[in-house]
N, C-alpha and C. Protein backbone atom coordinates (compact mmCIF):
# COMPACT_ATOMS: atom_id res chain seq x y z
N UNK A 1 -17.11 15.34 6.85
CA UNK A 1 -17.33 16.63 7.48
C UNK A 1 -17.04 17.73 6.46
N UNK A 2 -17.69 18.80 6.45
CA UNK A 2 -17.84 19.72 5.26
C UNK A 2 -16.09 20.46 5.94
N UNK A 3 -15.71 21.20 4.22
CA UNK A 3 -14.62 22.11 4.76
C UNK A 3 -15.37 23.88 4.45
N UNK A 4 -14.47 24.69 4.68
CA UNK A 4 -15.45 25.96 4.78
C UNK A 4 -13.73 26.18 4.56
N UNK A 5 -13.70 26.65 3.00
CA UNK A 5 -12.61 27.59 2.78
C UNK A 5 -12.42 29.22 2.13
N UNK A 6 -12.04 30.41 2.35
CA UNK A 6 -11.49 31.43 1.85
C UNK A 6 -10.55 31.67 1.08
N UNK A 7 -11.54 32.07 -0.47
CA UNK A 7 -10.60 32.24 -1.93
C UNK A 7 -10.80 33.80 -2.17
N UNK A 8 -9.38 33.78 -1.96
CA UNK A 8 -9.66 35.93 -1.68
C UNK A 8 -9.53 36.05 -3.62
N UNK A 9 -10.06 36.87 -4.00
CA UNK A 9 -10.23 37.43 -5.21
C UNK A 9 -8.84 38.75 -4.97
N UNK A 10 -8.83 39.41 -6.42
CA UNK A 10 -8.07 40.31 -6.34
C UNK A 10 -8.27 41.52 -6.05
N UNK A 11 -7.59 42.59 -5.71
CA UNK A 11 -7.97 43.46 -4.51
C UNK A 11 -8.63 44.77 -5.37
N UNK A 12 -9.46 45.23 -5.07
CA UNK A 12 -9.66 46.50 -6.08
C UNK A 12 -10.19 47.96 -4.98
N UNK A 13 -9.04 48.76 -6.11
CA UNK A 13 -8.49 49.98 -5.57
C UNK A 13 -9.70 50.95 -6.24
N UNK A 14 -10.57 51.93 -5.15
CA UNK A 14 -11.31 53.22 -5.30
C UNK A 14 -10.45 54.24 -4.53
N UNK A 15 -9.92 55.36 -5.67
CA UNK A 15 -8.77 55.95 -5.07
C UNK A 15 -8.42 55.96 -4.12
N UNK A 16 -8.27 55.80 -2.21
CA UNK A 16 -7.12 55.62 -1.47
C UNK A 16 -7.57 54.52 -0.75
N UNK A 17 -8.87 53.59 -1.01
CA UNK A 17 -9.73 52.76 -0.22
C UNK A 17 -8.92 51.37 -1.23
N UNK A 18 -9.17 50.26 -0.62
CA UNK A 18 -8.61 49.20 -1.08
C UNK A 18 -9.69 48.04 -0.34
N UNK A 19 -10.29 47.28 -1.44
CA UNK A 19 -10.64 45.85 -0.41
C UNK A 19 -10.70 44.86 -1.21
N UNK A 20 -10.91 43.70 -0.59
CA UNK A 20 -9.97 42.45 -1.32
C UNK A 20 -11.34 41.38 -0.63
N UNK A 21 -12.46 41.36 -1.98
CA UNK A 21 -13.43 40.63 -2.42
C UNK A 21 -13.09 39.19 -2.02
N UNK A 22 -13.85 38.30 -1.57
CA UNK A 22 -13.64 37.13 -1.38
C UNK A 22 -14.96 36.28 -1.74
N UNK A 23 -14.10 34.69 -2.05
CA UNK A 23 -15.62 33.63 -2.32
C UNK A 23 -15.34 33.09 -1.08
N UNK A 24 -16.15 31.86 -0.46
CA UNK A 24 -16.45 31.31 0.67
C UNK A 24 -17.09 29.77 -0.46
N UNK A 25 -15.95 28.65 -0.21
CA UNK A 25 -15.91 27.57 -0.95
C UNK A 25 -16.54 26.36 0.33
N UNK A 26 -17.49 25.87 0.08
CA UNK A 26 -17.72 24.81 1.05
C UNK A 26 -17.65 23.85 0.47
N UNK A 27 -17.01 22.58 0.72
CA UNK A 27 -17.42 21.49 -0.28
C UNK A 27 -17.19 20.32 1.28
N UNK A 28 -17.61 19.27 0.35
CA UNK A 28 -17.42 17.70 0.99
C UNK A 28 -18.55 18.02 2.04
N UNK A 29 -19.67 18.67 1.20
CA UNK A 29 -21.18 18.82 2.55
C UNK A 29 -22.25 18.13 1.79
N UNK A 30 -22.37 17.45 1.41
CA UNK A 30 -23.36 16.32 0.70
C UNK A 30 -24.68 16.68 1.60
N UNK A 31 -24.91 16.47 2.44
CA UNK A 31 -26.22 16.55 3.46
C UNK A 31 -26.92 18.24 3.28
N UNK A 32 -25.68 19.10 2.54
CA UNK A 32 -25.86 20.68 2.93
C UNK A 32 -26.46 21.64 1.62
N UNK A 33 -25.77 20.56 0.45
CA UNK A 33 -25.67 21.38 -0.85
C UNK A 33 -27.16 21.77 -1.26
N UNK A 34 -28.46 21.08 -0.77
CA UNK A 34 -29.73 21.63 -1.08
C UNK A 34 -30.59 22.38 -0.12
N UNK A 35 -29.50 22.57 0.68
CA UNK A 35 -30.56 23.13 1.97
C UNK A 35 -29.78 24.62 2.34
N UNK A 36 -28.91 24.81 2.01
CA UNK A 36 -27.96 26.10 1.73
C UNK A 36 -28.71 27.04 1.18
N UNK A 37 -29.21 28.11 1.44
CA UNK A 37 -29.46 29.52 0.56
C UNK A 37 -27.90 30.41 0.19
N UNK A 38 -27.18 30.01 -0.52
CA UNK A 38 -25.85 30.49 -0.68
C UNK A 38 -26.22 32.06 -0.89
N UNK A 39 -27.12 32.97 -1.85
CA UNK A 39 -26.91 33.87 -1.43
C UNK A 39 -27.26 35.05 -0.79
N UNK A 40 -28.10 34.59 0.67
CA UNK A 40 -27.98 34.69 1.65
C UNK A 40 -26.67 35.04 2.57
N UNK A 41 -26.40 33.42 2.12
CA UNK A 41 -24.99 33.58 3.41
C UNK A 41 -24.02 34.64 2.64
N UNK A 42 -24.31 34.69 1.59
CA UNK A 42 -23.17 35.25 1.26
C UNK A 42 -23.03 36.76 1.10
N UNK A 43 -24.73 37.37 1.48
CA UNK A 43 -24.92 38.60 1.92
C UNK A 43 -24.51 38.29 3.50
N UNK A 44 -24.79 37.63 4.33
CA UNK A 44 -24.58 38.12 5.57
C UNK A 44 -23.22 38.28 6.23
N UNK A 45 -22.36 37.15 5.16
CA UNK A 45 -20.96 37.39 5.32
C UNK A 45 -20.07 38.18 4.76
N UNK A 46 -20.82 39.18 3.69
CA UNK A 46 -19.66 39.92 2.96
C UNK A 46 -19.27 39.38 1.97
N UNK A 47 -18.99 38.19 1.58
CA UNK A 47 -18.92 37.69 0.11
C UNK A 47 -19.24 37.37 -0.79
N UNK A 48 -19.13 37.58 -1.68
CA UNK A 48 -18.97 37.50 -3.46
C UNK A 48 -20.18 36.96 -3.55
N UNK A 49 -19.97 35.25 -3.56
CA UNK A 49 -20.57 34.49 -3.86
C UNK A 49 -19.81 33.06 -2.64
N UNK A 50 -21.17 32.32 -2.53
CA UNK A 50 -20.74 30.89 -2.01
C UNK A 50 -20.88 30.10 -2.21
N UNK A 51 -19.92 29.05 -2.40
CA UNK A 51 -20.51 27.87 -3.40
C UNK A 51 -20.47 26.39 -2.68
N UNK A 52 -21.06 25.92 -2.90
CA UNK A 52 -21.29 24.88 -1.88
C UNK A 52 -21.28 23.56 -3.26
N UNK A 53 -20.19 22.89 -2.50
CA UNK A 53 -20.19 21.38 -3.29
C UNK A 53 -20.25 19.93 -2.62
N UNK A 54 -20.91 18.91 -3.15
CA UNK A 54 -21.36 17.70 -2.41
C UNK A 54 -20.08 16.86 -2.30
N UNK A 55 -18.96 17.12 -3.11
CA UNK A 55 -17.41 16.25 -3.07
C UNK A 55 -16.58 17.09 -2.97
N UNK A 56 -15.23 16.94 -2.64
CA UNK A 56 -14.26 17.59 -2.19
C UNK A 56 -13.94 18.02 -3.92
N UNK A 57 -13.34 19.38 -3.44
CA UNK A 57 -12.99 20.62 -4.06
C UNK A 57 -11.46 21.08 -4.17
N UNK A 58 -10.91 20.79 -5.47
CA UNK A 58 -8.97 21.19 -5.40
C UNK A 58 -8.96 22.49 -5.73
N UNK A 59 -8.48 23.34 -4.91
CA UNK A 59 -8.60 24.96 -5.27
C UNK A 59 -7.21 25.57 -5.91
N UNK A 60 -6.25 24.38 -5.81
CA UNK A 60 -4.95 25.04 -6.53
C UNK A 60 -4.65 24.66 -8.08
């Protein structure tokens, strides 16, 4: 079963506004990784970029 995780990037400051950029990590989706328009989703969700992987993914 795929995981769907949030890797917040670091936060960047326009003088008193603040927002805190994020990727959107999918992995362990083998069935998903060619049928994904990543950036798509990743306009419709607000993030960065999304990356989609067919094996599990160590993010630390």
């Amino acid at each position: 079963m795929a995981r769907i995780r949030v890797l917040e990037l670091p936060a960047e400051h326009r003088g008193d506004d603040m927002t805190t950029p994020f990727v959107l990590v999918v992995d362990q989706a083998a069935d998903l990784v060619n049928q994904v328009d990543t950036t798509a989703l990743a306009e419709k969700v607000g993030a960065r970029a999304v990356l989609c992987f067919a094996d599990p993914i160590d993010l630390e």
